[in-house]
Protein backbone atom coordinates (compact mmCIF):
# COMPACT_ATOMS: atom_id res chain seq x y z
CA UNK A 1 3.92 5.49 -1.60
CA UNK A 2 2.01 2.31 -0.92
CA UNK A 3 0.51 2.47 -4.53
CA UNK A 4 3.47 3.22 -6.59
CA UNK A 5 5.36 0.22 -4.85
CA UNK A 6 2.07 -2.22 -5.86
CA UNK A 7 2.32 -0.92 -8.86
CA UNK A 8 5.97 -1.27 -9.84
CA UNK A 9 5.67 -4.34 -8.59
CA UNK A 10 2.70 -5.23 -10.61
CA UNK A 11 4.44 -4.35 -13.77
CA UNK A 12 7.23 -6.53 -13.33
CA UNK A 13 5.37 -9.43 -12.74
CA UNK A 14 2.30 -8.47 -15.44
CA UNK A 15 3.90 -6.23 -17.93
CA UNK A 16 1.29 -7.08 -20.97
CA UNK A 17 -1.83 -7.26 -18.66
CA UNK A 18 -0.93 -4.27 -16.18
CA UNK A 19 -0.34 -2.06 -18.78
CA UNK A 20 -3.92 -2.70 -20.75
CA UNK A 21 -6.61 -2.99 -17.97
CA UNK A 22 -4.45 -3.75 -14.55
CA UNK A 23 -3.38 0.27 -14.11
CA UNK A 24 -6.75 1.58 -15.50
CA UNK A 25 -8.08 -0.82 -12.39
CA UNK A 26 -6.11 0.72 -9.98
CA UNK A 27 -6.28 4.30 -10.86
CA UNK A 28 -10.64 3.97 -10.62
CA UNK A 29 -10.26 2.09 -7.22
CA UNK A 30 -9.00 5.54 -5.55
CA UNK A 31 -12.29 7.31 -6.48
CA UNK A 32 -14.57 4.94 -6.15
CA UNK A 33 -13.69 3.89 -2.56
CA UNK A 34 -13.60 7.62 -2.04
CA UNK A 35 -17.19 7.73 -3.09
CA UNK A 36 -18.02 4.79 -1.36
CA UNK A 37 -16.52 6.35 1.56
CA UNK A 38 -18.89 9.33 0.73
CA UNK A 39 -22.08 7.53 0.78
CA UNK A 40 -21.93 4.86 3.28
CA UNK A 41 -21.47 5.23 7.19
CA UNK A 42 -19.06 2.55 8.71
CA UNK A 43 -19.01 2.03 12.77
CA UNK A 44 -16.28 3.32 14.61
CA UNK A 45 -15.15 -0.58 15.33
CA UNK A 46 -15.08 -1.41 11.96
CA UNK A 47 -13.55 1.49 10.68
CA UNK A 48 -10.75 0.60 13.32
CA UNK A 49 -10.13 -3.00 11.69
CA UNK A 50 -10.34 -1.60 8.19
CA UNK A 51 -7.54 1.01 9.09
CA UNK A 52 -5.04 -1.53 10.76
CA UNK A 53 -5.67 -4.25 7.91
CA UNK A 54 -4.40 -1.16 5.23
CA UNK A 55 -1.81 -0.45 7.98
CA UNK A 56 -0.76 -3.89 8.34
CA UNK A 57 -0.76 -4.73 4.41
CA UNK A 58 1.46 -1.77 3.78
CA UNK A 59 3.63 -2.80 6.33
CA UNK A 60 4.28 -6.74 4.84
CA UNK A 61 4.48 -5.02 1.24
CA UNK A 62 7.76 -2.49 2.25
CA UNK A 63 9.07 -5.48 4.08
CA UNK A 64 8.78 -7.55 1.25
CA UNK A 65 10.06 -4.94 -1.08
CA UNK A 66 12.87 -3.75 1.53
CA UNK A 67 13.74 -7.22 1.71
CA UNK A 68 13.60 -8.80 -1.35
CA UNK A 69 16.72 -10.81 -2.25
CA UNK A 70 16.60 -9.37 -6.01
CA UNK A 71 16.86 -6.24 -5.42
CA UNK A 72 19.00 -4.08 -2.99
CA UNK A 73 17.54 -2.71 -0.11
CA UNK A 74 18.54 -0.39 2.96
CA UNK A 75 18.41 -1.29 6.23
CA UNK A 76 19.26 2.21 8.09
CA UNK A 77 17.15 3.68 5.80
CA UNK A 78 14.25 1.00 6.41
CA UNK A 79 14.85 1.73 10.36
CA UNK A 80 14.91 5.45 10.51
CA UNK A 81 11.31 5.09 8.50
CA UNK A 82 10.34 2.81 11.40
CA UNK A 83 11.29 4.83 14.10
CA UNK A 84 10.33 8.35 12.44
CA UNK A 85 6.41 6.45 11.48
CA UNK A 86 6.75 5.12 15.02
CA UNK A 87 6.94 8.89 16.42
CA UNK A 88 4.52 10.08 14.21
CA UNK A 89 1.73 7.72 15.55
CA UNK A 90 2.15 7.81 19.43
């Protein structure tokens, strides 16, 4: 979900460039951090950080999205994925 909302995003800002090089650029970095992933081995406390810095970037990209003054957004619908992700993780 996180990817399709950088990349809509992305397009409206960049049509031109997104749509030669910027996509192609984001469709290789999901393979090649996979195989990164693959071949290197990360310590557990690192691995922690990496995980909540992904965790907290999605988080300030759906606010900014949910709450965007351009577009129209959904606040029950915002809260019930708070509290449903909320329950999923404890």
């Amino acid at each position: 979900m996180h990817f399709l909302v950088v990349d809509h995003r992305l397009l409206e800002l960049h049509k031109s460039s997104f749509l030669s090089t910027g996509r192609w650029v984001l469709s290789a970095a999901i393979p090649l951090g996979w195989a990164i992933g693959l071949m290197t081995v990360i310590s557990p406390p690192i691995v922690t950080f990496l995980l909540s810095f992904v965790a907290g970037s999605m988080v300030l990209m759906v606010i900014q999205e949910e709450f965007s003054e351009t577009g129209s957004s959904s606040f029950p619908a915002f809260l019930v994925g708070i509290c449903l992700y909320s329950a999923l993780v404890s």
